[in-house]
N, C-alpha and C. Protein backbone atom coordinates (compact mmCIF):
# COMPACT_ATOMS: atom_id res chain seq x y z
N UNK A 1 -9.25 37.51 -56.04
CA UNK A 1 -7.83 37.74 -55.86
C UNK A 1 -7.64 39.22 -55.57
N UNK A 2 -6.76 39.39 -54.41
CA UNK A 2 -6.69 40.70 -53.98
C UNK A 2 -5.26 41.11 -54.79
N UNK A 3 -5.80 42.90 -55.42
CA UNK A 3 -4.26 43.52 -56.27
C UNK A 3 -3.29 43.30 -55.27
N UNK A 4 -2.60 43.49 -55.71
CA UNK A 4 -1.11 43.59 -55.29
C UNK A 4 -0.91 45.05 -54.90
N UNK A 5 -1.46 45.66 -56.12
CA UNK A 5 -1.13 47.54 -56.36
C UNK A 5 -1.88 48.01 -54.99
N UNK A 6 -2.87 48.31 -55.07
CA UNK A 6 -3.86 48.63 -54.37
C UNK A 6 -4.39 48.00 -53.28
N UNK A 7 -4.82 47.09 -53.49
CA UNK A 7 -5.35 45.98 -52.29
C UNK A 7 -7.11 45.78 -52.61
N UNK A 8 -7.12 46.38 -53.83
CA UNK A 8 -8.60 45.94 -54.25
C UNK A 8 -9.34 44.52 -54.10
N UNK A 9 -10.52 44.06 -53.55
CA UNK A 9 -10.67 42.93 -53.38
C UNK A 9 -10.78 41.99 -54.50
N UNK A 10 -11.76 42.76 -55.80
CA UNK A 10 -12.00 42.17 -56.69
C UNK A 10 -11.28 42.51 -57.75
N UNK A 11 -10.57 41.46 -58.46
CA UNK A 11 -9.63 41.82 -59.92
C UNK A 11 -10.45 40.89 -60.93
N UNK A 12 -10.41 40.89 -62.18
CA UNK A 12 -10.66 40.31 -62.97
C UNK A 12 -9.72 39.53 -64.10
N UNK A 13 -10.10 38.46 -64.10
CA UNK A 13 -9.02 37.43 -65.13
C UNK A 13 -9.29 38.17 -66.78
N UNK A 14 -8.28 38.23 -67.13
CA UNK A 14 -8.29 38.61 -68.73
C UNK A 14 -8.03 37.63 -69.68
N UNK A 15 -6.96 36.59 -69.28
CA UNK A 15 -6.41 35.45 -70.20
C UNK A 15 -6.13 34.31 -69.01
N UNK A 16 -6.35 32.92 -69.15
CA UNK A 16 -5.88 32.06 -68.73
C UNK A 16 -5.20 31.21 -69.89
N UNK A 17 -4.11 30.49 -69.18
CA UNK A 17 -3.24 29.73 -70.18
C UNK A 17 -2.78 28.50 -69.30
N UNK A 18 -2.39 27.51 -70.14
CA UNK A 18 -1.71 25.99 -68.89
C UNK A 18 0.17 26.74 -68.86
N UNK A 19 0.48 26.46 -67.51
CA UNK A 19 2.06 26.97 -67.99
C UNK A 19 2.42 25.25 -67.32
N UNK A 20 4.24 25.37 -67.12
CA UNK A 20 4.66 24.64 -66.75
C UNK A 20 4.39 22.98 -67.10
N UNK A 21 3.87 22.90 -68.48
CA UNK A 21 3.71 21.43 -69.07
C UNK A 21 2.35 21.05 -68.49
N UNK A 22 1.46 22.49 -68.04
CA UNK A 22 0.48 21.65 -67.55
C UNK A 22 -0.04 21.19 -66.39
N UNK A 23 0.71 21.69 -65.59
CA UNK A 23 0.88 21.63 -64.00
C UNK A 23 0.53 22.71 -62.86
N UNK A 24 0.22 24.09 -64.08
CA UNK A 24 -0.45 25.27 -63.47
C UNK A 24 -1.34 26.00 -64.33
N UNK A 25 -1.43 26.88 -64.18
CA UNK A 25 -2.68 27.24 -65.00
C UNK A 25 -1.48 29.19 -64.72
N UNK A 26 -1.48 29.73 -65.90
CA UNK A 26 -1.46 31.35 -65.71
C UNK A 26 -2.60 32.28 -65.95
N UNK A 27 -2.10 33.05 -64.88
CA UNK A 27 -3.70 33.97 -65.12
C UNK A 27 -3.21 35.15 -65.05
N UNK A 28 -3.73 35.86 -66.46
CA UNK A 28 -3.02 37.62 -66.39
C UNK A 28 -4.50 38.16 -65.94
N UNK A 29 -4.11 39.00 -65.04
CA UNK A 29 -5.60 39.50 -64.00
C UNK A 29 -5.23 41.17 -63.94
N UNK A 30 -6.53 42.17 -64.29
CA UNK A 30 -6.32 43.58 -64.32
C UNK A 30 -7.16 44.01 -63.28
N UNK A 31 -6.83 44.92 -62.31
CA UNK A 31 -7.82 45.58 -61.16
C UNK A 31 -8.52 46.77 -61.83
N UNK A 32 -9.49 46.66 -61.47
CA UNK A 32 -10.71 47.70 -61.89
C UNK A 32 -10.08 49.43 -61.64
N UNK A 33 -9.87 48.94 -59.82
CA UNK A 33 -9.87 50.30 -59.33
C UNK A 33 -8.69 51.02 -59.26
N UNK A 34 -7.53 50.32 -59.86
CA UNK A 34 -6.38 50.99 -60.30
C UNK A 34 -5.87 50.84 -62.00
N UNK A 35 -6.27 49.70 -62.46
CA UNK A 35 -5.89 49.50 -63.96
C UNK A 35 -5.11 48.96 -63.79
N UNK A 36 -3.88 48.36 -63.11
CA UNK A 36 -2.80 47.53 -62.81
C UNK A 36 -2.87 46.29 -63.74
N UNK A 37 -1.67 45.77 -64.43
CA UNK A 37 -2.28 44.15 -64.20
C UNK A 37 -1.18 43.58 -63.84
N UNK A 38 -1.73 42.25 -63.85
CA UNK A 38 -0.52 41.24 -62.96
C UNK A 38 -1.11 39.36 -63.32
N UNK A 39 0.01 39.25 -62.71
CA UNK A 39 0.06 37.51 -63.50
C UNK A 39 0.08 36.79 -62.00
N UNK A 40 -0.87 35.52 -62.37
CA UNK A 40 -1.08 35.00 -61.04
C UNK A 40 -0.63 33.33 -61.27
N UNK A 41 -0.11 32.37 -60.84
CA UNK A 41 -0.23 30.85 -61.08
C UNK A 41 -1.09 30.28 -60.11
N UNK A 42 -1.59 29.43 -60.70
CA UNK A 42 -2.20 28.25 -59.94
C UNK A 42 -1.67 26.94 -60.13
N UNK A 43 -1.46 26.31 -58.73
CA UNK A 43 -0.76 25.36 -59.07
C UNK A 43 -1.41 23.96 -57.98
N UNK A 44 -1.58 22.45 -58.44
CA UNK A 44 -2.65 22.02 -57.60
C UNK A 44 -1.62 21.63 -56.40
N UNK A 45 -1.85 21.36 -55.66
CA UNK A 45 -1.06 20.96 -53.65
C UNK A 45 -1.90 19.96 -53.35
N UNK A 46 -1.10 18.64 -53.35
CA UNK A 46 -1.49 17.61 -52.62
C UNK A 46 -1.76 17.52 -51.67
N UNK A 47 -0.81 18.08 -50.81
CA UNK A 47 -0.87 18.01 -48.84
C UNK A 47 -0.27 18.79 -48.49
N UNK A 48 -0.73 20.08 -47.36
CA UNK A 48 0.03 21.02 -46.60
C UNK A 48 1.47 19.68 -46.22
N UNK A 49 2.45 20.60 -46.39
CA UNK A 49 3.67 19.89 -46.11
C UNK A 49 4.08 20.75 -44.60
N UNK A 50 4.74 20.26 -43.40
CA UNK A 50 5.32 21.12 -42.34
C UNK A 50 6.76 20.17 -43.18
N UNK A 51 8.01 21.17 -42.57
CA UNK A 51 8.96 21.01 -42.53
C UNK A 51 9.78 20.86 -41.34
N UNK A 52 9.90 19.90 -40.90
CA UNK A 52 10.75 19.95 -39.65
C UNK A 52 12.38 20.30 -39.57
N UNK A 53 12.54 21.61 -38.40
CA UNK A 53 13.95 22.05 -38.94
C UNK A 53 14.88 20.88 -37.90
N UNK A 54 16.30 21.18 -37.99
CA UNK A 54 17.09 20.31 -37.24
C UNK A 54 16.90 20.61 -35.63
N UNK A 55 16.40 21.78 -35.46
CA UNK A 55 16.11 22.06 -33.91
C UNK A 55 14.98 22.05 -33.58
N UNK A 56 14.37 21.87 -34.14
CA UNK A 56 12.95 20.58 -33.72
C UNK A 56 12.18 21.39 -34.06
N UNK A 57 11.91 22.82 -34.60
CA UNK A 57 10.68 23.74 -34.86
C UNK A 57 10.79 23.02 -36.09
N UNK A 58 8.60 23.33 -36.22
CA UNK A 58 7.58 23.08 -37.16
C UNK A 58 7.52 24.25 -38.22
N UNK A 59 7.32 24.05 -39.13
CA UNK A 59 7.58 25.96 -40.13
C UNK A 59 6.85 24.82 -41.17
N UNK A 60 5.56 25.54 -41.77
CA UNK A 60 5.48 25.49 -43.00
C UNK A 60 6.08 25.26 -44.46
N UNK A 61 5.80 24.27 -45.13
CA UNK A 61 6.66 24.19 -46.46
C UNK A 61 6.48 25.08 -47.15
N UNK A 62 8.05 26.11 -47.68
CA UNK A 62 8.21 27.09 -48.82
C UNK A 62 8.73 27.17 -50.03
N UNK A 63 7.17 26.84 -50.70
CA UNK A 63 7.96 26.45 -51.92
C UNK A 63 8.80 27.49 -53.07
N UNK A 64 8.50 29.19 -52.27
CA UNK A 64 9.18 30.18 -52.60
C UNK A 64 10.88 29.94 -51.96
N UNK A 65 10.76 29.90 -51.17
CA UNK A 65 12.49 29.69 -51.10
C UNK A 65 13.37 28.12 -51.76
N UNK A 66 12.05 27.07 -51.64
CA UNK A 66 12.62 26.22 -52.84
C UNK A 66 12.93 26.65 -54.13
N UNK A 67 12.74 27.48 -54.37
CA UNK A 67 12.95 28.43 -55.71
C UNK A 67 14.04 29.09 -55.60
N UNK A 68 14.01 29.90 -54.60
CA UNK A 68 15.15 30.54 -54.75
C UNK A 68 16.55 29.66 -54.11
N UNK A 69 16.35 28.55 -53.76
CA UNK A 69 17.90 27.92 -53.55
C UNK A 69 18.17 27.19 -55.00
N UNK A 70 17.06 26.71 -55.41
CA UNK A 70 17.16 26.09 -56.64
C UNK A 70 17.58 26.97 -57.69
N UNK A 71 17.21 27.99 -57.90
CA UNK A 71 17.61 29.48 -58.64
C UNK A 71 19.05 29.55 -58.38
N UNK A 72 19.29 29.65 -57.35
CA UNK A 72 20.86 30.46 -57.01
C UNK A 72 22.03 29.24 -57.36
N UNK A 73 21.47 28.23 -56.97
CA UNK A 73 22.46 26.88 -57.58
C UNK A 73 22.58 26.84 -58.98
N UNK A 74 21.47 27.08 -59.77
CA UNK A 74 21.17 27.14 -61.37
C UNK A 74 21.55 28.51 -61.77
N UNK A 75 22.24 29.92 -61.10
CA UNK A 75 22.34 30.62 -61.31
C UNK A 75 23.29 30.99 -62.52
N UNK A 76 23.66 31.43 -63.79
CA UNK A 76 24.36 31.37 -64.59
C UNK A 76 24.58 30.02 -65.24
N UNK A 77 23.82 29.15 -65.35
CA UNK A 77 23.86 27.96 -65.87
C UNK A 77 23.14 27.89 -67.52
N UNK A 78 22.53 27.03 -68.11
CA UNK A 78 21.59 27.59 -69.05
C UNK A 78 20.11 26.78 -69.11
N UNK A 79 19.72 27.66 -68.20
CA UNK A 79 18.20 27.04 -67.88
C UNK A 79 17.29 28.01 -68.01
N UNK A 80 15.82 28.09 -68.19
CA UNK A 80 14.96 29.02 -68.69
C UNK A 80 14.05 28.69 -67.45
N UNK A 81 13.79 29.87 -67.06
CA UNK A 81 12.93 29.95 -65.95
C UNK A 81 11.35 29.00 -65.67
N UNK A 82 11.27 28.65 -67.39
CA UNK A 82 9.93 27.07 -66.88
C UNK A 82 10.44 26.39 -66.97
N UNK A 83 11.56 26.06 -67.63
CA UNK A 83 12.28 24.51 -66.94
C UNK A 83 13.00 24.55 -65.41
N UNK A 84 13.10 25.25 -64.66
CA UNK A 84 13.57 25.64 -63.01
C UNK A 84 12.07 25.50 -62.67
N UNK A 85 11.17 25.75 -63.03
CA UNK A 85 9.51 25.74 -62.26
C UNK A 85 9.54 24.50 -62.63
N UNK A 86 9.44 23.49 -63.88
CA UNK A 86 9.11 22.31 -63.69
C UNK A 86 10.27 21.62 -62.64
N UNK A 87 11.52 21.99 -62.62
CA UNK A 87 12.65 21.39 -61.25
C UNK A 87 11.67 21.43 -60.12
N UNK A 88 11.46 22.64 -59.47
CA UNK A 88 11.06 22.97 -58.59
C UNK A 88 9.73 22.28 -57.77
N UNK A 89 8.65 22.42 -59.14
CA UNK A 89 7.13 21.55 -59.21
C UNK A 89 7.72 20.11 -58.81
N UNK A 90 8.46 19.29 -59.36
CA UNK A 90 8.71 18.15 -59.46
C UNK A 90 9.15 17.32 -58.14
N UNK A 91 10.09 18.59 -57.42
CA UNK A 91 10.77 18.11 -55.90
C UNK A 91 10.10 18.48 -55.28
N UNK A 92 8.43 19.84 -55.07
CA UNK A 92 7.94 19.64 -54.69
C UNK A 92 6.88 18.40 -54.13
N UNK A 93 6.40 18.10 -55.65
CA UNK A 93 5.31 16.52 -55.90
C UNK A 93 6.20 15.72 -55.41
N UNK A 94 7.54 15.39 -55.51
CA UNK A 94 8.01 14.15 -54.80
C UNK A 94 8.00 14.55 -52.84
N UNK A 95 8.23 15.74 -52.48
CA UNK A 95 7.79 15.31 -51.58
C UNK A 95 6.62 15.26 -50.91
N UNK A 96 5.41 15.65 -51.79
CA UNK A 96 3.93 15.48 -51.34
C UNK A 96 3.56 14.20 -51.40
N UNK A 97 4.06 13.45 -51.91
CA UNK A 97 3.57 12.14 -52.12
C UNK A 97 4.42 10.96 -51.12
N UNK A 98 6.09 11.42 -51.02
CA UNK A 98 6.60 10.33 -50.19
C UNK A 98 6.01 11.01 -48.60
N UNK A 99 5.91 11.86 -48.33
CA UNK A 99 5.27 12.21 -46.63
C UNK A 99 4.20 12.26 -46.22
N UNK A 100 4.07 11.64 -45.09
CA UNK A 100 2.38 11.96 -44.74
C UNK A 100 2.01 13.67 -44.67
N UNK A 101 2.37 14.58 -43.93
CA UNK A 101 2.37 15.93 -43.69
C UNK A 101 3.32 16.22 -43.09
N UNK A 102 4.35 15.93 -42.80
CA UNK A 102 5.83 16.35 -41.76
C UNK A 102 7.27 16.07 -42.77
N UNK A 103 7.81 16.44 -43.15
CA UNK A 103 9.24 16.27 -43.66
C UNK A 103 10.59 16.65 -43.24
N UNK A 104 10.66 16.21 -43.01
CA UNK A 104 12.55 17.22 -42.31
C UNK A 104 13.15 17.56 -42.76
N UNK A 105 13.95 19.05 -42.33
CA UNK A 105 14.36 19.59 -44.06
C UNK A 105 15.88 19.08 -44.14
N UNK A 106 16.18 17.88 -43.59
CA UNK A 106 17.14 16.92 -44.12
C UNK A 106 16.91 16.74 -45.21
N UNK A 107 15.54 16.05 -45.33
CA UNK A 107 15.11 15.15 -46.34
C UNK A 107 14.80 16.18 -47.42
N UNK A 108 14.63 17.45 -47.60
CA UNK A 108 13.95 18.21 -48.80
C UNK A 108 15.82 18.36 -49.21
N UNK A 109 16.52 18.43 -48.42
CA UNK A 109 18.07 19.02 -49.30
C UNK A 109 18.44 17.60 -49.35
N UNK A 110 18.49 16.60 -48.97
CA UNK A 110 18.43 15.29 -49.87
C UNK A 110 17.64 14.93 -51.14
N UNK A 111 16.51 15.64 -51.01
CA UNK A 111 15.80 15.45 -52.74
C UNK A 111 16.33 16.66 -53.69
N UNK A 112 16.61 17.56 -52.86
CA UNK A 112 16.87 18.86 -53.63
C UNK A 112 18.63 18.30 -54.15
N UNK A 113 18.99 17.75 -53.70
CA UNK A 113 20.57 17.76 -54.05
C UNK A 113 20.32 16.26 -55.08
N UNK A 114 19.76 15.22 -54.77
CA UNK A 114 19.46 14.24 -55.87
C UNK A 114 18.84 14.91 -57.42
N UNK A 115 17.82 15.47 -57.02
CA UNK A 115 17.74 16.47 -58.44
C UNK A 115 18.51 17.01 -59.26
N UNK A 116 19.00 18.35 -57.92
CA UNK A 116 19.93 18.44 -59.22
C UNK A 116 21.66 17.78 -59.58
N UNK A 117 21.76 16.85 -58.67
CA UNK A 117 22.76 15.54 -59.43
C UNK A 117 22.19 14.78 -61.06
N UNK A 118 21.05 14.96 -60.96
CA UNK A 118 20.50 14.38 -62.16
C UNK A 118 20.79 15.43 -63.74
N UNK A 119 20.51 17.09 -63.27
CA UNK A 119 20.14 18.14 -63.87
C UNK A 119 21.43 18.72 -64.24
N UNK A 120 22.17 18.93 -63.50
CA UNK A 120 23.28 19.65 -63.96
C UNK A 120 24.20 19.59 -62.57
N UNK A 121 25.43 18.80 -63.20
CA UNK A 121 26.70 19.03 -62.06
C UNK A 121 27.15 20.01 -61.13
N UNK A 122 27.32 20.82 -61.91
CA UNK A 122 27.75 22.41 -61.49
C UNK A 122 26.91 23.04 -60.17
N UNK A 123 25.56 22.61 -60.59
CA UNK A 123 24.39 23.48 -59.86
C UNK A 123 24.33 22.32 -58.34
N UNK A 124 24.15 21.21 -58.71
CA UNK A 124 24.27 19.96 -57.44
C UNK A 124 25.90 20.03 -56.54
N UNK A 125 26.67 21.09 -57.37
CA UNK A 125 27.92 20.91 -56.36
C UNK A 125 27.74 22.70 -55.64
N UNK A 126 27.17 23.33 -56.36
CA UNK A 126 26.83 24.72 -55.56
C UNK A 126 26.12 24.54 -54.44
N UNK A 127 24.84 23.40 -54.81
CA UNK A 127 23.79 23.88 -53.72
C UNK A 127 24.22 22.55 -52.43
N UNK A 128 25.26 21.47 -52.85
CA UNK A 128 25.99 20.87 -51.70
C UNK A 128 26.78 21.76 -51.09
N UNK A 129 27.65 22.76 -51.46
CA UNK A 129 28.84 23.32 -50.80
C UNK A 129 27.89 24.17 -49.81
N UNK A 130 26.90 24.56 -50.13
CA UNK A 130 26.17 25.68 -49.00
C UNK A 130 25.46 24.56 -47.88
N UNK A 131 24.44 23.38 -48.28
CA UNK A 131 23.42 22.66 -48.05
C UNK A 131 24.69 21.66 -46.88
N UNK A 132 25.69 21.50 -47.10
CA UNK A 132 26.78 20.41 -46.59
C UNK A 132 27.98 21.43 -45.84
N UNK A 133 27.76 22.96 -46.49
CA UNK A 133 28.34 23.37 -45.47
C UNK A 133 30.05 23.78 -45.10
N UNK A 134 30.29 23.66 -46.42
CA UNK A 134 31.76 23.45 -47.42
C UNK A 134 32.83 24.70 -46.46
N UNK A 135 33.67 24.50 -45.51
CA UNK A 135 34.16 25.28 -45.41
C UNK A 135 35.94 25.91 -45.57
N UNK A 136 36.26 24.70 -46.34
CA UNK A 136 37.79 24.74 -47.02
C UNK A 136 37.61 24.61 -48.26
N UNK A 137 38.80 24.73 -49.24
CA UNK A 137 38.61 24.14 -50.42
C UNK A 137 38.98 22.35 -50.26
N UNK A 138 39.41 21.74 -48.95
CA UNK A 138 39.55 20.47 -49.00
C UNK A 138 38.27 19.82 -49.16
N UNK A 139 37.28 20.81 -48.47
CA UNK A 139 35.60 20.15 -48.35
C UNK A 139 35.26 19.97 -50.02
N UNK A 140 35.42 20.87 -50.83
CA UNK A 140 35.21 20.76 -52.44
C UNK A 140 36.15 19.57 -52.79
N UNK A 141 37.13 19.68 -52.54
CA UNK A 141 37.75 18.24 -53.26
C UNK A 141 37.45 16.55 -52.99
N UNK A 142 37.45 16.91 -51.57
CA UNK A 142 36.76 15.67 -51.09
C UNK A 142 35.49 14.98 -51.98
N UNK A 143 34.04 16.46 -52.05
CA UNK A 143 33.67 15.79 -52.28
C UNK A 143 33.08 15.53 -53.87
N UNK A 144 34.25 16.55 -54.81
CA UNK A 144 34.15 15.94 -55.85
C UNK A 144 34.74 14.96 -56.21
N UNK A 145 36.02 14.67 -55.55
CA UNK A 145 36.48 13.26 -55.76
C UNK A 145 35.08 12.01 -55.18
N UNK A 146 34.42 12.08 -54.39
CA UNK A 146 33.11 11.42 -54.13
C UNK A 146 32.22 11.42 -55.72
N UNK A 147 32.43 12.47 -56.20
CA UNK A 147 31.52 12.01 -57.40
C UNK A 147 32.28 11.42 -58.52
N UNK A 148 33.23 12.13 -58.64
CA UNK A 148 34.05 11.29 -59.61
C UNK A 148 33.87 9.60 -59.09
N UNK A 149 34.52 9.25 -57.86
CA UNK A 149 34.59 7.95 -57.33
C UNK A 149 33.17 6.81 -57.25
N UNK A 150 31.96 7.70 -58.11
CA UNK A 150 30.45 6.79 -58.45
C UNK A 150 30.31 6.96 -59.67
């Protein structure tokens, strides 16, 4: 593992631990040639995922910005940053397993918005108003009367 600090090639593991229920492994890692340390996850990947956008480009699945939309919807809510990694882990694995290697990122803000309908209201009506595109307050009423109305 290359530092971060420096760009040293070789770092050394000091502690490994299981995080996330078990689903990654943490590794606090110190570089020789600067003394730095730093924390690394490992986490296992079923299948390179592509994401297909609505205008037909191919882009790699990011499961860093799945984080951060999932973050910003959960933002001020009361969630602890390994329960948002197990969110996150979870809508990842669901979509490694329902796709062969291609997904459309229809379909990831359709799992991402089923999630968090399950997780917390608040956060599933934040990350619809951006994901759906909300641009009155009629668009919010509409479609909380939609949830009220299931």
């Amino acid at each position: 593992m290359r530092c971060p600090f420096c760009g040293h090639e070789d770092t050394q593991v000091k502690d490994s631990r299981p995080a996330e229920d078990g689903g990654a492994i943490r590794r606090r890692r110190s570089c020789p040639a600067c003394g730095n340390r730093f924390t690394t996850f490992e986490r296992v990947q079923l299948r390179e995922l592509i994401v297909i956008k609505t205008d037909g480009r191919r882009v790699p699945f990011d499961r860093d910005k799945l984080a951060r939309s999932v973050r910003v919807a959960l933002r001020k809510r009361p969630f602890e940053e390994e329960r948002i990694e197990r969110i996150v882990t979870g809508i990842q694995r669901r979509l490694e397993v329902e796709a062969d290697s291609e997904v459309t990122s229809r379909r990831v803000g359709e799992v991402v918005m089923e999630t968090l309908r399950d997780v917390d209201e608040v956060a599933y009506v934040r990350f619809a108003s951006v994901y759906r595109n909300f641009r009155e307050a009629k668009d919010f009423r509409a479609f909380l009367g939609k949830i009220e109305g299931s």
